[in-house]
Protein backbone atom coordinates (compact mmCIF):
# COMPACT_ATOMS: atom_id res chain seq x y z
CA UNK A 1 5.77 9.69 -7.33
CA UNK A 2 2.21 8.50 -5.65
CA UNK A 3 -0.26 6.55 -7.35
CA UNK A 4 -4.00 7.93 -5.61
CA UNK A 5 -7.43 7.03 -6.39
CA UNK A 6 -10.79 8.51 -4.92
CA UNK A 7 -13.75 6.46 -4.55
CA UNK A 8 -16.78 7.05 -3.19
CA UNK A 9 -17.12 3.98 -0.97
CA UNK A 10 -17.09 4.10 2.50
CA UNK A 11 -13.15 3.67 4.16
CA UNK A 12 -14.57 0.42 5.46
CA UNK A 13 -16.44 -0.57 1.81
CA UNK A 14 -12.95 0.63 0.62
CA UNK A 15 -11.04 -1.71 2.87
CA UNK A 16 -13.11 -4.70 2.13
CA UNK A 17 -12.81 -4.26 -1.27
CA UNK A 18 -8.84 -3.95 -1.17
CA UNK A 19 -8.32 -6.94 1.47
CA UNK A 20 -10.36 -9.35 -1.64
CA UNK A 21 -8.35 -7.85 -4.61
CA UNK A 22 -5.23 -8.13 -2.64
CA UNK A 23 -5.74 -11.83 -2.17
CA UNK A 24 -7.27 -12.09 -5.31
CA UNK A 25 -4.03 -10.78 -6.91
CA UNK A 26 -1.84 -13.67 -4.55
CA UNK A 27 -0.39 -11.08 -2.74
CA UNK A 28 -0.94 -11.38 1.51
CA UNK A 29 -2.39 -8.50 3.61
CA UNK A 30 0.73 -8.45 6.22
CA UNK A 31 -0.92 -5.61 8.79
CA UNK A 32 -3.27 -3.16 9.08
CA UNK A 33 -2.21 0.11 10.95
CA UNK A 34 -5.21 2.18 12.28
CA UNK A 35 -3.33 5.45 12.50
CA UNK A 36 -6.74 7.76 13.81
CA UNK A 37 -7.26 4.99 16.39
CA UNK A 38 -3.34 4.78 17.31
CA UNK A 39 -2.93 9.00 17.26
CA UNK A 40 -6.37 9.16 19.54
CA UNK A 41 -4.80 6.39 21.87
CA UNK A 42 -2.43 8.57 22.44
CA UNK A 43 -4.43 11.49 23.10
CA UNK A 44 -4.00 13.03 19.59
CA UNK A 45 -7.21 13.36 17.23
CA UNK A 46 -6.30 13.13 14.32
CA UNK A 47 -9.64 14.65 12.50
CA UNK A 48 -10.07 11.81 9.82
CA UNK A 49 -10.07 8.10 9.73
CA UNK A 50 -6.63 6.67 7.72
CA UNK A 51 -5.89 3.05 7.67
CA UNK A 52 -2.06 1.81 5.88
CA UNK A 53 -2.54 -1.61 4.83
CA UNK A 54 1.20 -3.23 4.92
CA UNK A 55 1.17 -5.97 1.23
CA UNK A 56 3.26 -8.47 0.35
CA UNK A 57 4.38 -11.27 -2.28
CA UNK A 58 6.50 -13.87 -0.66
CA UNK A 59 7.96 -14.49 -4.23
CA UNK A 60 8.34 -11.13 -5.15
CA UNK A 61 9.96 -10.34 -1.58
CA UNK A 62 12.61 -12.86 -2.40
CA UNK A 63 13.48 -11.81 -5.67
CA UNK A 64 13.75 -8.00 -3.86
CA UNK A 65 15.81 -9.34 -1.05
CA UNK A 66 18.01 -11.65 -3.68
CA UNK A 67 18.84 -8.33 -5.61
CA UNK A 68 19.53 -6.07 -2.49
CA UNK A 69 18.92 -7.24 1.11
CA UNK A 70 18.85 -3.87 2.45
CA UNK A 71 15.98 -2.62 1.14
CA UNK A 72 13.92 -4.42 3.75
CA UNK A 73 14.03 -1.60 5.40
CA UNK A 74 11.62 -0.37 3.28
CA UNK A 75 9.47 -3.65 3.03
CA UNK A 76 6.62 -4.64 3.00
CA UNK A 77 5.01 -2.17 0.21
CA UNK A 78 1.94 0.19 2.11
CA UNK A 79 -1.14 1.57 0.85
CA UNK A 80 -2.98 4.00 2.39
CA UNK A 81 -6.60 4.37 2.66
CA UNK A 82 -7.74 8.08 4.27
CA UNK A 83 -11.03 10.46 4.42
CA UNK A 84 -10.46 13.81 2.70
CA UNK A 85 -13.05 16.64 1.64
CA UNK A 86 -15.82 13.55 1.46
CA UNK A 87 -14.00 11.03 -0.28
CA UNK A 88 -12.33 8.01 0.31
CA UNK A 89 -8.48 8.17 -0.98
CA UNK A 90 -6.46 5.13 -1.85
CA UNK A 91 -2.61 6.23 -2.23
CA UNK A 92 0.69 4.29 -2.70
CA UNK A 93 4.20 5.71 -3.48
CA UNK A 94 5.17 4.09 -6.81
CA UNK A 95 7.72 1.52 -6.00
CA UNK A 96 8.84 2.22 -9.43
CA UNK A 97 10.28 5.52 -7.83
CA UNK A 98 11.58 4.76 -4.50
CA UNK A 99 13.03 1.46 -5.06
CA UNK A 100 15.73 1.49 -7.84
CA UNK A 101 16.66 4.88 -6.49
CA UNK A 102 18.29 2.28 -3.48
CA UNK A 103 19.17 0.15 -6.17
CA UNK A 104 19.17 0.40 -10.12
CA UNK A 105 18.87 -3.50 -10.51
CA UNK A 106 15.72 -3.34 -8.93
CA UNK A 107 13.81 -1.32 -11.69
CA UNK A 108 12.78 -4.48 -13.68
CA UNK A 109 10.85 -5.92 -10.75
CA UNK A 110 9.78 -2.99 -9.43
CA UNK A 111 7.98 -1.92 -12.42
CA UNK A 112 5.92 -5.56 -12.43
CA UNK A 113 4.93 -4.96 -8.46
CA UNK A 114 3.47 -1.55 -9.40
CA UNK A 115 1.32 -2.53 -12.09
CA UNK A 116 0.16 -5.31 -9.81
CA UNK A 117 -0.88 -2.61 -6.80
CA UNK A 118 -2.49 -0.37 -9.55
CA UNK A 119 -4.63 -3.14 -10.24
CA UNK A 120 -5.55 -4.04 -6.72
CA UNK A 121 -6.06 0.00 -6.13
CA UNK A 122 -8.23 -0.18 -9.09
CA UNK A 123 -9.82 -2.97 -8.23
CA UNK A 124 -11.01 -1.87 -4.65
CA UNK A 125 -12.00 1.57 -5.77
């Protein structure tokens, strides 16, 4: 259900790394979400940095939105980068396993995008 790798870069080494293989693989860095620095805005500590990096193809996205437009809702794909027990974690939810349970037709596709983030996962790690 998750693809997760532990390296033992820094979470900042870790997001460098992921920003070049994500460009490097033509896919486009959408957002960043600091969650720790959002939670601690907001008076909540969260006790470990996590950053969710928000990815996307424009092609890809088309050929998603051309099969079935409503699963934009769950667009763009996220990874997650997080501290935990000394390590650096890099975690996405296979979007072979989420998306064609919206949408069988979706399988084909969604089985290229994965290996494509496993790459840029392995890549950065």
């Amino acid at each position: 259900m998750k693809y997760q790798v532990s390296t033992s870069k820094t979470l900042e080494e870790t997001y460098d790394a992921l920003q070049k293989s994500i460009s490097e693989n033509k896919f486009g860095l959408q957002h960043t979400h600091n969650v720790h620095e959002k939670l601690k805005a907001k008076e909540v500590e969260l006790g470990r940095k996590c950053l969710i990096l928000d990815i996307c193809q424009p092609h890809i996205a088309k050929e998603i939105l051309d099969i079935d437009p409503s699963v934009s809702s769950i667009l763009p794909c996220s990874i997650s980068i997080y501290e935990d027990e000394g390590k650096t974690n890099i975690c996405v939810v296979k979007p072979s396993f989420i998306f064609p349970q919206l949408n069988k037709d979706l399988k084909e596709v969604m089985q290229r995008v994965e290996k494509t983030i496993f790459k840029i996962i392995d890549e950065a790690a």
